[in-house]
PDB file of N, CA and C in Angstrom:
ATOM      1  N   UNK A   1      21.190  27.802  31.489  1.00  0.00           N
ATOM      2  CA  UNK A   1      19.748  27.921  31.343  1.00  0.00           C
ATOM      3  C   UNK A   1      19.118  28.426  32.642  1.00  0.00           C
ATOM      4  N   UNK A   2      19.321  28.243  33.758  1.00  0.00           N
ATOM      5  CA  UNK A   2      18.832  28.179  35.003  1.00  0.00           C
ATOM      6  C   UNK A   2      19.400  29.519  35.525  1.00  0.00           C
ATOM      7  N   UNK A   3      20.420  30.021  34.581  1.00  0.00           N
ATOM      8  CA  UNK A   3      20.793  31.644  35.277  1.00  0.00           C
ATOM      9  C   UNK A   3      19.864  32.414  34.118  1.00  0.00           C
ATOM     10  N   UNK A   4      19.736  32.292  33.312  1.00  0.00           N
ATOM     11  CA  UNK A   4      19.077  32.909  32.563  1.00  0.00           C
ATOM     12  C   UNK A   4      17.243  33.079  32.603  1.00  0.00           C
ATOM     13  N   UNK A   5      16.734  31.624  33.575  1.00  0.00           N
ATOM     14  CA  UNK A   5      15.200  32.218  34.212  1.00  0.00           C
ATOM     15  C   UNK A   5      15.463  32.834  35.331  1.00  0.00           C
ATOM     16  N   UNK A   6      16.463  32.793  35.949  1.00  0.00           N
ATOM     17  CA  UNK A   6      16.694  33.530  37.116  1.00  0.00           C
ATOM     18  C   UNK A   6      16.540  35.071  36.622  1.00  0.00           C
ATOM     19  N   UNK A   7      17.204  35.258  35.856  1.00  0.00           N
ATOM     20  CA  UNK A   7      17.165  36.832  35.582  1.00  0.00           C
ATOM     21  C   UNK A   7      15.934  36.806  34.831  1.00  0.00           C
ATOM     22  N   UNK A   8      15.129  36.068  33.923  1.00  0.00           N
ATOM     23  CA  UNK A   8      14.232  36.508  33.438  1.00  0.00           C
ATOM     24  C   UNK A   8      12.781  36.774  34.746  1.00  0.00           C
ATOM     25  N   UNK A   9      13.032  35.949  35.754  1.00  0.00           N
ATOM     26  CA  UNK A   9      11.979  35.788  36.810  1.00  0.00           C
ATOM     27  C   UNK A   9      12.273  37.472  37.383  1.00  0.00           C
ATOM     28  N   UNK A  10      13.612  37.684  37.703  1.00  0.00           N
ATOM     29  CA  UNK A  10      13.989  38.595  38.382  1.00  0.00           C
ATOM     30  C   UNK A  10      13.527  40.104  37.607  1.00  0.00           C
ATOM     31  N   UNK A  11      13.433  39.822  35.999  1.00  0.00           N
ATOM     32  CA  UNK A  11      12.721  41.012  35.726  1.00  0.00           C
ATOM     33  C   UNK A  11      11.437  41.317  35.967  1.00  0.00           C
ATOM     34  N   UNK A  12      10.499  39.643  35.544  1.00  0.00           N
ATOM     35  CA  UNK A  12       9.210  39.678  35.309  1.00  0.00           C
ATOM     36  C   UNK A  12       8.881  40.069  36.609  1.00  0.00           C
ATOM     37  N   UNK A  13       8.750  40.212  38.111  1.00  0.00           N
ATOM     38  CA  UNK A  13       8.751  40.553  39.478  1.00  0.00           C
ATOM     39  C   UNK A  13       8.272  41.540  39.272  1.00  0.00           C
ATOM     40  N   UNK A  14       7.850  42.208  38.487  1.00  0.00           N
ATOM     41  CA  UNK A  14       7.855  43.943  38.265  1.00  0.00           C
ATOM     42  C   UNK A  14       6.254  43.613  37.304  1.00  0.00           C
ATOM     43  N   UNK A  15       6.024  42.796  37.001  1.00  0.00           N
ATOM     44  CA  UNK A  15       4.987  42.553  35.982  1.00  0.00           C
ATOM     45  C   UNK A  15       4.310  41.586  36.521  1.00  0.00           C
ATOM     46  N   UNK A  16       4.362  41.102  38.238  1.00  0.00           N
ATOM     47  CA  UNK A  16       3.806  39.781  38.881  1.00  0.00           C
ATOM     48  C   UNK A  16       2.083  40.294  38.829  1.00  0.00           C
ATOM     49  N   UNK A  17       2.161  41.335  39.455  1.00  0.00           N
ATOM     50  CA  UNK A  17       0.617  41.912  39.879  1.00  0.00           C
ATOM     51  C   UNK A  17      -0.355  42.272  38.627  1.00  0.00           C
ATOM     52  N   UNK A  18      -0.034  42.931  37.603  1.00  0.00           N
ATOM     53  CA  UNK A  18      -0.236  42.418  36.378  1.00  0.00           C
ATOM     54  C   UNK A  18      -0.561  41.551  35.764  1.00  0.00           C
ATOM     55  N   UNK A  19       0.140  40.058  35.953  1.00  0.00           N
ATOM     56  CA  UNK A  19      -0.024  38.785  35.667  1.00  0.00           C
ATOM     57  C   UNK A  19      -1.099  38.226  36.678  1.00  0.00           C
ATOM     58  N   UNK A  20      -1.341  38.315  37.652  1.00  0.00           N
ATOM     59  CA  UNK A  20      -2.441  37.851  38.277  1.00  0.00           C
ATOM     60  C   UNK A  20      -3.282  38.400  38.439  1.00  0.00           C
ATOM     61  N   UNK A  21      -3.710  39.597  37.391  1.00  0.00           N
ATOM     62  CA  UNK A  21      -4.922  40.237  37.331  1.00  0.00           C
ATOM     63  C   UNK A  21      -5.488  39.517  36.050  1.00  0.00           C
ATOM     64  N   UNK A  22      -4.285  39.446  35.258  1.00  0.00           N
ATOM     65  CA  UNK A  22      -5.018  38.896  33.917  1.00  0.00           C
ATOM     66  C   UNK A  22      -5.092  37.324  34.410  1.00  0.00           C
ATOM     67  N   UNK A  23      -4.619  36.950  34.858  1.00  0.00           N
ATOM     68  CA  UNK A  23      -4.967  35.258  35.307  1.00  0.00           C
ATOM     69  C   UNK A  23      -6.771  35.347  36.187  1.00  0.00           C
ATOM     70  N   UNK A  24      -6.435  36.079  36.781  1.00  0.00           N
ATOM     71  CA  UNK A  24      -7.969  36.508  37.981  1.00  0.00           C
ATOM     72  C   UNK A  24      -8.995  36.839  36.314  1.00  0.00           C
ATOM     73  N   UNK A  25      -8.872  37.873  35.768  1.00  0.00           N
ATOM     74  CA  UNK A  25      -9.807  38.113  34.956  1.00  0.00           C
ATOM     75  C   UNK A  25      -9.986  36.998  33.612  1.00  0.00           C
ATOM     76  N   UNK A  26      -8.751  36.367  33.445  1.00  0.00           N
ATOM     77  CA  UNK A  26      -9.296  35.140  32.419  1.00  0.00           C
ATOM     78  C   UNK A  26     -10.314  34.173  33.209  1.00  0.00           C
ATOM     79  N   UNK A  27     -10.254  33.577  34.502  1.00  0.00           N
ATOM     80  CA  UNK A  27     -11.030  32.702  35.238  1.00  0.00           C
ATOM     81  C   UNK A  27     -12.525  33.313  35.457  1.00  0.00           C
ATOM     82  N   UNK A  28     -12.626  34.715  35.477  1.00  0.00           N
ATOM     83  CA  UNK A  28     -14.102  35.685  35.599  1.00  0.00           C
ATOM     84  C   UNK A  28     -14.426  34.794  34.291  1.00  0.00           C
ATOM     85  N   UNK A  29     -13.673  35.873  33.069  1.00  0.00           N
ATOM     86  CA  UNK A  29     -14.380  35.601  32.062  1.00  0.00           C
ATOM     87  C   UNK A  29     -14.670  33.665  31.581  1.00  0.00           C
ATOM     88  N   UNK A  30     -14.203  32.903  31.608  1.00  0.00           N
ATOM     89  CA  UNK A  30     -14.336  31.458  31.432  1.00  0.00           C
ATOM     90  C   UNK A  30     -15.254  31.058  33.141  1.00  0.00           C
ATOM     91  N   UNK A  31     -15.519  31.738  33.885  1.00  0.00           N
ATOM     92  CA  UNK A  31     -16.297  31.082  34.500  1.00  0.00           C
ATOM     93  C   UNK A  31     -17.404  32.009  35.086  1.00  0.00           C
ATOM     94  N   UNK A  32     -17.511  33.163  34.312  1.00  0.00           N
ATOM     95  CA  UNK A  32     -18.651  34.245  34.889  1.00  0.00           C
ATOM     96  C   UNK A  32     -20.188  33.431  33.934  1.00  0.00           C
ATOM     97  N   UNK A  33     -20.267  33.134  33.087  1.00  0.00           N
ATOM     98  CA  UNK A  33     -21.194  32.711  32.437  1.00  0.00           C
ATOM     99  C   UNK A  33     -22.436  31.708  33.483  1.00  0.00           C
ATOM    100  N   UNK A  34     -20.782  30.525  34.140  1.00  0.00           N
ATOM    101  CA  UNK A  34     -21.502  29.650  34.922  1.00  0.00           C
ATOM    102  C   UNK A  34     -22.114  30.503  36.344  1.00  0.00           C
ATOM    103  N   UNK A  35     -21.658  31.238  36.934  1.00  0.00           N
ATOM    104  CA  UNK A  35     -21.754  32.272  38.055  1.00  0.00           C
ATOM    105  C   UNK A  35     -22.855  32.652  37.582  1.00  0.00           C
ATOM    106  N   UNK A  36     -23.328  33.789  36.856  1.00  0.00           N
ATOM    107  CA  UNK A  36     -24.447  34.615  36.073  1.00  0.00           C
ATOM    108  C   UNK A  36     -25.619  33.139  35.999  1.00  0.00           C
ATOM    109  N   UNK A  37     -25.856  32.343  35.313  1.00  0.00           N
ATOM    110  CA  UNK A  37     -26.697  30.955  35.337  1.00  0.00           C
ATOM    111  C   UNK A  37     -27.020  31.038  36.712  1.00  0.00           C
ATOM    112  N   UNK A  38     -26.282  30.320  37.810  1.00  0.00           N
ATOM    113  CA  UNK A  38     -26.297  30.234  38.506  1.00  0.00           C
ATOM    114  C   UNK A  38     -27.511  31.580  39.799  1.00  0.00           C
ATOM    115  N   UNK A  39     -26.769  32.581  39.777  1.00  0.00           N
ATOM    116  CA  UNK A  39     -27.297  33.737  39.853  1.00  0.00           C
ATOM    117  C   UNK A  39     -28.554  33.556  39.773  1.00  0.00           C
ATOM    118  N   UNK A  40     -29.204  33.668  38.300  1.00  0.00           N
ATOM    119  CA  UNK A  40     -30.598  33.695  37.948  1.00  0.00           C
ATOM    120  C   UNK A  40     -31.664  32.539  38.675  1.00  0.00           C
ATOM    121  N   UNK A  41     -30.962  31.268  38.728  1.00  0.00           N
ATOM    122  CA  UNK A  41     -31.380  30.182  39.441  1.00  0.00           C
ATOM    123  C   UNK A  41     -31.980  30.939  40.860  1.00  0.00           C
ATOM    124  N   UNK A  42     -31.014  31.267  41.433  1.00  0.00           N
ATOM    125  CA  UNK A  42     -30.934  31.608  42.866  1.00  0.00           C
ATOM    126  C   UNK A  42     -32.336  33.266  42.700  1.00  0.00           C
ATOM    127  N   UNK A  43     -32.556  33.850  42.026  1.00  0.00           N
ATOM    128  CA  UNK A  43     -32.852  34.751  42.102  1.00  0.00           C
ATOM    129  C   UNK A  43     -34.365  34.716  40.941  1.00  0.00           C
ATOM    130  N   UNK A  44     -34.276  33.948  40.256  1.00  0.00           N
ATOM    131  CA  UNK A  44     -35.600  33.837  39.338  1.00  0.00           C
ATOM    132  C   UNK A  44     -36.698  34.141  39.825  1.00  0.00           C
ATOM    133  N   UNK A  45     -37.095  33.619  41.157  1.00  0.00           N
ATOM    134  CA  UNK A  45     -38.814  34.138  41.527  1.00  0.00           C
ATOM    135  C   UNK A  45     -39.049  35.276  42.561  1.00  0.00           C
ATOM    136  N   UNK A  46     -37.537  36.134  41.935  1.00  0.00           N
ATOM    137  CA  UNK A  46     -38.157  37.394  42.428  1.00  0.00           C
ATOM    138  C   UNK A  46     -38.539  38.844  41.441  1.00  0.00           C
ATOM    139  N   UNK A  47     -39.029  39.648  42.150  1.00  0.00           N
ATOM    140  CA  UNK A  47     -39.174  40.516  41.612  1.00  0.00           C
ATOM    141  C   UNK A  47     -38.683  40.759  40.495  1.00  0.00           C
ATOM    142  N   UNK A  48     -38.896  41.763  39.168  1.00  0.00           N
ATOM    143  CA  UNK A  48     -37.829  42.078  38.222  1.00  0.00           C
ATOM    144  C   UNK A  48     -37.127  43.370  38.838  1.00  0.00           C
ATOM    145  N   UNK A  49     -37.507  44.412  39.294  1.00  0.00           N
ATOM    146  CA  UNK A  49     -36.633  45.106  40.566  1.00  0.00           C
ATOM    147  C   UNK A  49     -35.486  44.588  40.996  1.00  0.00           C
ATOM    148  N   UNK A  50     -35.676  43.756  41.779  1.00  0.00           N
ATOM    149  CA  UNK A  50     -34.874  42.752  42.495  1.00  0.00           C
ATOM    150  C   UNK A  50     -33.755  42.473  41.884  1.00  0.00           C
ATOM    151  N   UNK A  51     -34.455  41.281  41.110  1.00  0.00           N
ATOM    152  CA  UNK A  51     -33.111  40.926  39.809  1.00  0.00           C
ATOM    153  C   UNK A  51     -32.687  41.542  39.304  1.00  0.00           C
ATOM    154  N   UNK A  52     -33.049  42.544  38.830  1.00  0.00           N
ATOM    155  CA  UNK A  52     -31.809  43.803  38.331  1.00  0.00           C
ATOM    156  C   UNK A  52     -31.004  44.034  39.235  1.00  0.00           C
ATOM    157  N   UNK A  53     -31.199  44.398  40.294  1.00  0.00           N
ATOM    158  CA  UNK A  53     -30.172  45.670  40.898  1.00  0.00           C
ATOM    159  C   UNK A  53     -29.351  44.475  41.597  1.00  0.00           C
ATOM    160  N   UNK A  54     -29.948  43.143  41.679  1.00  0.00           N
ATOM    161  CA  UNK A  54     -28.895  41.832  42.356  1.00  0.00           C
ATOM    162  C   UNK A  54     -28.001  41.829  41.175  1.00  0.00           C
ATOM    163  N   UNK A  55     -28.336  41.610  39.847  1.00  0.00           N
ATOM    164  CA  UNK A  55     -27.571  41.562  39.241  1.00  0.00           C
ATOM    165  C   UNK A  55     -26.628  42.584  38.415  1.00  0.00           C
ATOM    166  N   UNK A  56     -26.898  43.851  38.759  1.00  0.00           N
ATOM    167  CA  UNK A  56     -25.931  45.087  38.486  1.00  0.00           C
ATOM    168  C   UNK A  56     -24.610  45.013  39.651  1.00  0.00           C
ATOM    169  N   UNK A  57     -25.613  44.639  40.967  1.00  0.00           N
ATOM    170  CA  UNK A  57     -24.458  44.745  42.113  1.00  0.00           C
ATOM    171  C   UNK A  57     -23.515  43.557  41.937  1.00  0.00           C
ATOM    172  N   UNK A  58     -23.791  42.609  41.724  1.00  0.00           N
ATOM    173  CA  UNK A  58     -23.026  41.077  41.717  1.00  0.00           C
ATOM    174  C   UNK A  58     -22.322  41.960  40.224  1.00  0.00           C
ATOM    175  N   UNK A  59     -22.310  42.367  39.110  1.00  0.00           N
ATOM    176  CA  UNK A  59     -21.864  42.461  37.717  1.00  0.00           C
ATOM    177  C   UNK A  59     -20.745  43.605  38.463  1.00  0.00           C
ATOM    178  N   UNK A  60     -21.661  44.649  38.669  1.00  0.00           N
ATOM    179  CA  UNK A  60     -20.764  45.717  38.801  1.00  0.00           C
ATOM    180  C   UNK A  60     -19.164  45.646  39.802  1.00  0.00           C
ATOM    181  N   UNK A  61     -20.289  45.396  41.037  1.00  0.00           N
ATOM    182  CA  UNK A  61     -19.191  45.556  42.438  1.00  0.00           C
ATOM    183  C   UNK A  61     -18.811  44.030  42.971  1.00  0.00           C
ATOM    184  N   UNK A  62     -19.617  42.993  42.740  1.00  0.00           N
ATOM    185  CA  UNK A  62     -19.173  41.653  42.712  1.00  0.00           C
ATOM    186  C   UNK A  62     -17.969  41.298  42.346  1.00  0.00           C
ATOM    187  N   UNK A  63     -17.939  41.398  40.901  1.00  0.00           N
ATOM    188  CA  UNK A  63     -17.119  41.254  40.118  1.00  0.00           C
ATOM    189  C   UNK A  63     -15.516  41.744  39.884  1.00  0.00           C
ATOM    190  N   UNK A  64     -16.313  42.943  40.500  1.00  0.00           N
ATOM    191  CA  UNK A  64     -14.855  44.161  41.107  1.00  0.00           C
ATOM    192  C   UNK A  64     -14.157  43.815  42.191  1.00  0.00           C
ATOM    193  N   UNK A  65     -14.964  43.540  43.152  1.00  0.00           N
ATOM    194  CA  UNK A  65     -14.350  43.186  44.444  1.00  0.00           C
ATOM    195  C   UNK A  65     -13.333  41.960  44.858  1.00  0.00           C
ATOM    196  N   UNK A  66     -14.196  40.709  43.889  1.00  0.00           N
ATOM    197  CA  UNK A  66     -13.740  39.644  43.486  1.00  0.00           C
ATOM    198  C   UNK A  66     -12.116  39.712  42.488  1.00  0.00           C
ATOM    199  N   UNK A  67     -12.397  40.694  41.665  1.00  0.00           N
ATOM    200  CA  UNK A  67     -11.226  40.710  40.804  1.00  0.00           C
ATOM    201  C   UNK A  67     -10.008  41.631  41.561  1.00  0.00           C
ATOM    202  N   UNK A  68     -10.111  42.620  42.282  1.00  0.00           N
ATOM    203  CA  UNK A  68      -9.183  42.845  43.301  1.00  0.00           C
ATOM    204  C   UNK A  68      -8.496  42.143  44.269  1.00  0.00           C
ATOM    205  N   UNK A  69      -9.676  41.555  45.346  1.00  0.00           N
ATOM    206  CA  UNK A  69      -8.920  40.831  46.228  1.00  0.00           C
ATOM    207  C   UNK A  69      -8.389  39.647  45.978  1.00  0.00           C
ATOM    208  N   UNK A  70      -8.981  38.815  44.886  1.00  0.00           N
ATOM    209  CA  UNK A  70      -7.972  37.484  44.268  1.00  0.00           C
ATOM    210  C   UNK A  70      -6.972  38.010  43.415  1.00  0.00           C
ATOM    211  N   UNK A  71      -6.375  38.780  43.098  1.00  0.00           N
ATOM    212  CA  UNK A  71      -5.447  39.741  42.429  1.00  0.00           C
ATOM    213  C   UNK A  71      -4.342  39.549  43.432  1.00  0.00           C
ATOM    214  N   UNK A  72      -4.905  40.394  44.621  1.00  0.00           N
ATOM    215  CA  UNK A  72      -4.184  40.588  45.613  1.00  0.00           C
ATOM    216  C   UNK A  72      -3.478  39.282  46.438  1.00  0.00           C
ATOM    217  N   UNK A  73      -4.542  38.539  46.431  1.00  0.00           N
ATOM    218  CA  UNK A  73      -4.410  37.048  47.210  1.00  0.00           C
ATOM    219  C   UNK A  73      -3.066  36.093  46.235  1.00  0.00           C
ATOM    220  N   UNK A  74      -3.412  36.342  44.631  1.00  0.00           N
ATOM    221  CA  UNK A  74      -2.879  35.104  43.870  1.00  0.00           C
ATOM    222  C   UNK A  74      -1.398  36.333  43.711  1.00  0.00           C
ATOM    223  N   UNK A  75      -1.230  37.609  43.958  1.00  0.00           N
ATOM    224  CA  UNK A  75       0.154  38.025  43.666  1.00  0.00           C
ATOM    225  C   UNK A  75       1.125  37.709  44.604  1.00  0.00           C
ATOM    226  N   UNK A  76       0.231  37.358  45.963  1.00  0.00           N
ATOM    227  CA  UNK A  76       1.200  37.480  46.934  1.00  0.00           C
ATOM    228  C   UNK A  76       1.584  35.847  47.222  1.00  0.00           C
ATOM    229  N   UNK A  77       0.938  34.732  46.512  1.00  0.00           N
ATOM    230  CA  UNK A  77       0.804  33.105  46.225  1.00  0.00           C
ATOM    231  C   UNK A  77       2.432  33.883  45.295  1.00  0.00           C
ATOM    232  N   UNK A  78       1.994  34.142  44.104  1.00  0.00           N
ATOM    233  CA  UNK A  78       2.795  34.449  43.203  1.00  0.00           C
ATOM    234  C   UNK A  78       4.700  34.904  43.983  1.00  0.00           C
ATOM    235  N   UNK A  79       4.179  35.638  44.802  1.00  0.00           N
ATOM    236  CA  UNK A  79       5.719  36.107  45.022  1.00  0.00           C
ATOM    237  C   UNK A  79       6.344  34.929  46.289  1.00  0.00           C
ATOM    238  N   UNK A  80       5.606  33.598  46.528  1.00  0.00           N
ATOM    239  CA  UNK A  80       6.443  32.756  47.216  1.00  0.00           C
ATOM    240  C   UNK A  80       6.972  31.822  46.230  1.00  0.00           C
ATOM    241  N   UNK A  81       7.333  32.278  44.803  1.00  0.00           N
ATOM    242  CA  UNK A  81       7.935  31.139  44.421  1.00  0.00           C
ATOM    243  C   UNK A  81       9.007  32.004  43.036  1.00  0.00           C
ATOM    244  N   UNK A  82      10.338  30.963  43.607  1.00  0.00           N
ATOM    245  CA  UNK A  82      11.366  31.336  43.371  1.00  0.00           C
ATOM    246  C   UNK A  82      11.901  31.816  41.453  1.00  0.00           C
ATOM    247  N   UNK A  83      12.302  32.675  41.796  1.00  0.00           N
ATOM    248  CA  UNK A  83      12.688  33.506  40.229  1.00  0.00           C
ATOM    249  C   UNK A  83      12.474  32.587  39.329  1.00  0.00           C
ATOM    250  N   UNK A  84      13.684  31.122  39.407  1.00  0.00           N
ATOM    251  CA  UNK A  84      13.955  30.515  38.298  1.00  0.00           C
ATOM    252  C   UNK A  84      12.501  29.519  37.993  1.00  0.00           C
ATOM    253  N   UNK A  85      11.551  29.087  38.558  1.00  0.00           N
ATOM    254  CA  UNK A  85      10.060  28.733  37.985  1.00  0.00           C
ATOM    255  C   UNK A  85       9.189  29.962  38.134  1.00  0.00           C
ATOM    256  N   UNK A  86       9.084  30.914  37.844  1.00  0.00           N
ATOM    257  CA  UNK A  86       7.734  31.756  38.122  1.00  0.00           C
ATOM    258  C   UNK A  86       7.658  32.091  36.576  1.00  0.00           C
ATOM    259  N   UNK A  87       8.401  32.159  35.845  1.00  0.00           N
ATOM    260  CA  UNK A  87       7.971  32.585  33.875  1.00  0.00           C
ATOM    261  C   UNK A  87       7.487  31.224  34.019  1.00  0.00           C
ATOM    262  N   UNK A  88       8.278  29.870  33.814  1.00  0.00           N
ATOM    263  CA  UNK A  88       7.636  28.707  33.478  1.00  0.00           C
ATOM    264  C   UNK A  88       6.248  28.310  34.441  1.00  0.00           C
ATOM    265  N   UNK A  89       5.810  28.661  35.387  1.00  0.00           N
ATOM    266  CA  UNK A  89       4.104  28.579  36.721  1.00  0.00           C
ATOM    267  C   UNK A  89       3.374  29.532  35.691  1.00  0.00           C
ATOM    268  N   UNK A  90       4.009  30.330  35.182  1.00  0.00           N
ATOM    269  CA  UNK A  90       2.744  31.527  34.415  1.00  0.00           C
ATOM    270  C   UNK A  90       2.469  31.037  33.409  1.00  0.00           C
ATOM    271  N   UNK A  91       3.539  30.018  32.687  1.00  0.00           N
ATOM    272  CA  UNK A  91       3.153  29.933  31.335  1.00  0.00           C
ATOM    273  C   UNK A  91       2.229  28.540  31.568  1.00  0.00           C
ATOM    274  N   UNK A  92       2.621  27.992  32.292  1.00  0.00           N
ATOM    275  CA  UNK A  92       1.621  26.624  32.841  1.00  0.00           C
ATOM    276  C   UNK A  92       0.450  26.932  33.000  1.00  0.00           C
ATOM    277  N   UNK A  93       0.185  28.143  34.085  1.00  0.00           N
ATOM    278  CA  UNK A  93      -1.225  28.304  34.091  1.00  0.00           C
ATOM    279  C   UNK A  93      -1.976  29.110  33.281  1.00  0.00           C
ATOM    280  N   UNK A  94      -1.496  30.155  32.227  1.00  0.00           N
ATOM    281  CA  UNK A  94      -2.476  30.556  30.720  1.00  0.00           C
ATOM    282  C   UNK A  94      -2.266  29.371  29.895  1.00  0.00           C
ATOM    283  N   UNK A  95      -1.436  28.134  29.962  1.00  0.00           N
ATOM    284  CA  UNK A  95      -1.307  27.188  28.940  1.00  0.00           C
ATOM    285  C   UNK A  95      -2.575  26.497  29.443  1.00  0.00           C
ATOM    286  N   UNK A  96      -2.590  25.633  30.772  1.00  0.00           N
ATOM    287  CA  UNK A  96      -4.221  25.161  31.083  1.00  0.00           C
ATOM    288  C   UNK A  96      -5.673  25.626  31.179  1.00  0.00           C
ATOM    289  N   UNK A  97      -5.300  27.022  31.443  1.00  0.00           N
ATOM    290  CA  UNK A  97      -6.570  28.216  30.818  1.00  0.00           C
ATOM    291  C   UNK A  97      -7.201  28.127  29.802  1.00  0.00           C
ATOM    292  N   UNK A  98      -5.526  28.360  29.117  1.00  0.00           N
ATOM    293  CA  UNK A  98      -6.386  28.040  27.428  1.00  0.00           C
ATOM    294  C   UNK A  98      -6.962  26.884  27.101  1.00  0.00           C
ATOM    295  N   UNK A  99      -6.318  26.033  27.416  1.00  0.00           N
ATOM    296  CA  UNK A  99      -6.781  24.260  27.439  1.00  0.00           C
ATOM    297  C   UNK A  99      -8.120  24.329  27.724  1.00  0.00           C
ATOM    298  N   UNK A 100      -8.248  24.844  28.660  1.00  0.00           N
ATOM    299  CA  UNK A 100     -10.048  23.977  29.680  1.00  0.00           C
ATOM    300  C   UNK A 100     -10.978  25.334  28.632  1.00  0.00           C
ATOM    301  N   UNK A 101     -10.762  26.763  28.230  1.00  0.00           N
ATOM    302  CA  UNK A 101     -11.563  27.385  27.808  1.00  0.00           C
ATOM    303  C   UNK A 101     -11.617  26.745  26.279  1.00  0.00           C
ATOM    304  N   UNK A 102     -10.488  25.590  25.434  1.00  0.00           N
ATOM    305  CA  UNK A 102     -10.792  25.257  24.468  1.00  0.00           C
ATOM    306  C   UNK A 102     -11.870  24.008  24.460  1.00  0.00           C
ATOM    307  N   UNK A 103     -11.146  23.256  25.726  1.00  0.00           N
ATOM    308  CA  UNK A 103     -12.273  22.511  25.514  1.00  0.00           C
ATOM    309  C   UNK A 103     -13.846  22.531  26.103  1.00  0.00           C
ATOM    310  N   UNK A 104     -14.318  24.041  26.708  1.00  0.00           N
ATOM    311  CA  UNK A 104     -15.263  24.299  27.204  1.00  0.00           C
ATOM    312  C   UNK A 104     -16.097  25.372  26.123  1.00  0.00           C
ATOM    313  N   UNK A 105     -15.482  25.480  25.044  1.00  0.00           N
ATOM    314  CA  UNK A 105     -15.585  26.228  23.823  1.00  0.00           C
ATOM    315  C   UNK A 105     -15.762  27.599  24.240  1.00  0.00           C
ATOM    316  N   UNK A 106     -14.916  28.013  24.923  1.00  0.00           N
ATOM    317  CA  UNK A 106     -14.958  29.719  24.757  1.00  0.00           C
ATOM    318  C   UNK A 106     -14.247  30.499  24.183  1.00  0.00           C
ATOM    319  N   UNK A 107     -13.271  29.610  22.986  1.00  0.00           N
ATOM    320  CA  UNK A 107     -12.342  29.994  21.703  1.00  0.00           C
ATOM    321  C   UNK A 107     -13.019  29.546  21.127  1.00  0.00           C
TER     322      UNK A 107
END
């Protein structure tokens, strides 16, 4: 069993950066809602000017910037851990993803 995640880790290595984009972009999407709220709080008694283009830049390039460099940050988390747990760490963390977005109702 334990040679067989070895080689499966040893393929998935090729699909790490990948995997922590979609991990980075499941956490946007299950927690951009609260961010955006938040946002408006912080930004409500201004201008409508204002609030737009705060909130195009935070949507547009926020969001972008954010989803790159934690990409970058969680692939390289990702590649300190050894072949034979890195399929079973991935499946742990879309398994609690899904968990907290079920019970936060965003399924």
């Amino acid at each position: 069993m334990t040679g067989l995640l070895i080689e499966l880790g040893q393929w998935f290595r090729g699909y790490q950066y990948q995997s922590a984009m979609a991990i980075i972009a499941t956490l946007l999407v299950i927690f951009g809602n609260d961010i955006n709220n938040n946002l408006k709080k912080l930004v409500a008694k201004q201008h409508f000017i204002i609030r737009s283009a705060i909130f195009v830049l935070v949507c547009a390039f926020g969001y972008g910037v954010l989803t790159v460099w934690l990409t970058g940050l969680l692939s390289t988390q990702l590649s300190h851990i050894p072949d034979v747990y890195i399929l079973p760490v991935i499946f742990v963390i879309f398994s609690l993803l899904g968990i907290y977005a079920q019970k936060q109702r965003h399924i």
